[in-house]
C-alpha atoms as a PDB file:
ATOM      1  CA  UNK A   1      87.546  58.781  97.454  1.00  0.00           C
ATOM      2  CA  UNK A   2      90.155  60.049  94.600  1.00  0.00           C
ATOM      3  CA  UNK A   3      91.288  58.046  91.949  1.00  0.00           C
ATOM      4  CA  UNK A   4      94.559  59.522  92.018  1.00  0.00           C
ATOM      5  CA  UNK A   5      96.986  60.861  94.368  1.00  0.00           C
ATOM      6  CA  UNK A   6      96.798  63.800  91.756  1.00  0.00           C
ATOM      7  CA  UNK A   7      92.939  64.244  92.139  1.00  0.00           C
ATOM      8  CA  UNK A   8      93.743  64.431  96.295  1.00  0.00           C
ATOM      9  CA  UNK A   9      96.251  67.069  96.127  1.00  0.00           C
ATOM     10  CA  UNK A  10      93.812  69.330  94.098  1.00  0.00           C
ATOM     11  CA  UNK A  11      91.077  68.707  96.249  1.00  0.00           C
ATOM     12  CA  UNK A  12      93.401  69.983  99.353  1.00  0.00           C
ATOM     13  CA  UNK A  13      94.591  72.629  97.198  1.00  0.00           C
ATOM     14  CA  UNK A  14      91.074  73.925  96.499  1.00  0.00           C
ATOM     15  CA  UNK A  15      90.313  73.559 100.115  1.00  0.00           C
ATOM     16  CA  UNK A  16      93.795  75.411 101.377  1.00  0.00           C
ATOM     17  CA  UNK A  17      92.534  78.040  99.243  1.00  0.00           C
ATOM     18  CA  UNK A  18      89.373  78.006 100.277  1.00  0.00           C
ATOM     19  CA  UNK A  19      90.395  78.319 103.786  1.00  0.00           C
ATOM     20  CA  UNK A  20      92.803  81.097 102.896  1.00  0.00           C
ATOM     21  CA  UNK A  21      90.629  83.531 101.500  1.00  0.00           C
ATOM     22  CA  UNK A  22      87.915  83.085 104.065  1.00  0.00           C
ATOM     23  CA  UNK A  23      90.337  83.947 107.165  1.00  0.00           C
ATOM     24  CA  UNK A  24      90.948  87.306 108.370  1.00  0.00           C
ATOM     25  CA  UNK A  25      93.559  89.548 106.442  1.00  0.00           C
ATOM     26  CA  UNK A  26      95.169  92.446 107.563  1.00  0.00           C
ATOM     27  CA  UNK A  27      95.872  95.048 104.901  1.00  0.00           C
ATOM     28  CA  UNK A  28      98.373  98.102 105.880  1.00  0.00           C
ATOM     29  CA  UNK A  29      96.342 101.316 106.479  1.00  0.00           C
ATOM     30  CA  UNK A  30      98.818 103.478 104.402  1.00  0.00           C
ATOM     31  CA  UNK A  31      98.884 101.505 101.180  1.00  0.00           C
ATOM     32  CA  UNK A  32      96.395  98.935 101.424  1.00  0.00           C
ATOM     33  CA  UNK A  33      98.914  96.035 100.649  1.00  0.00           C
ATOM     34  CA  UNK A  34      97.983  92.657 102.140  1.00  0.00           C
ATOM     35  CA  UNK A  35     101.555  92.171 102.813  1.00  0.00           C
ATOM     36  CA  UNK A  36     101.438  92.958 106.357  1.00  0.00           C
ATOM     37  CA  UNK A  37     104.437  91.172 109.129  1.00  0.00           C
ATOM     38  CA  UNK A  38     103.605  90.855 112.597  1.00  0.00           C
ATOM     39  CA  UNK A  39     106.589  92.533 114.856  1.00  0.00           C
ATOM     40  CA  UNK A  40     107.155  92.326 118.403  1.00  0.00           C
ATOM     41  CA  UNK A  41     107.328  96.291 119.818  1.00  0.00           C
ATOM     42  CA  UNK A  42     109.710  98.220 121.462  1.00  0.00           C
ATOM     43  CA  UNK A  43     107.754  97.335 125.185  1.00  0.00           C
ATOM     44  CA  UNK A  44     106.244  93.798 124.098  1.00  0.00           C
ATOM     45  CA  UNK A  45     103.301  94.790 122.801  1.00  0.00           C
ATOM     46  CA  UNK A  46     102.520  93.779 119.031  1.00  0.00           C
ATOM     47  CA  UNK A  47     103.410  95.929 115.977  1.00  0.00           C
ATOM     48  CA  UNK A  48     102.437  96.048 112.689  1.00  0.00           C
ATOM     49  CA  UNK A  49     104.894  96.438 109.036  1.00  0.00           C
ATOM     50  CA  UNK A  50     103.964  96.532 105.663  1.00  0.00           C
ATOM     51  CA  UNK A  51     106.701  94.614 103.619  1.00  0.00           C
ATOM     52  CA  UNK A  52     105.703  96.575 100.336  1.00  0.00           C
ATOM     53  CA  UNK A  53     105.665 100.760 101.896  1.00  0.00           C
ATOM     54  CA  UNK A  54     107.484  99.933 105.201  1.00  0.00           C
ATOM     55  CA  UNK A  55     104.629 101.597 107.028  1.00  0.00           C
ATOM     56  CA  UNK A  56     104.286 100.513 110.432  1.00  0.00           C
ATOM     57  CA  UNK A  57     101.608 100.793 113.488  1.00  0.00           C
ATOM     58  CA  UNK A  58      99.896  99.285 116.278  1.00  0.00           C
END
């Protein structure tokens, strides 16, 4: 257990991180930015946008 509320919140932050870096990134095909938003497309399907080249796909 922590000894301080300060010691807890790095130990989730290491563990956030942890988490984050393990998932599964998408990374725009054009530019190979990770900034990549989920859309919903023109017939309902799912689209893809980078926020950094504005390159889009599906």
């Amino acid at each position: 257990m922590p000894a301080s509320i300060l010691e807890e919140v790095d130990h989730l932050l290491g563990e956030a991180a942890l988490t984050r870096n393990t998932a599964t990134r998408l990374s725009c095909p054009s530019c190979g930015s990770a900034h990549v938003a989920q859309v919903l497309g023109d017939n309902g399907g799912i689209s893809y946008v980078c926020t950094a080249c504005g390159h889009s796909w599906s």
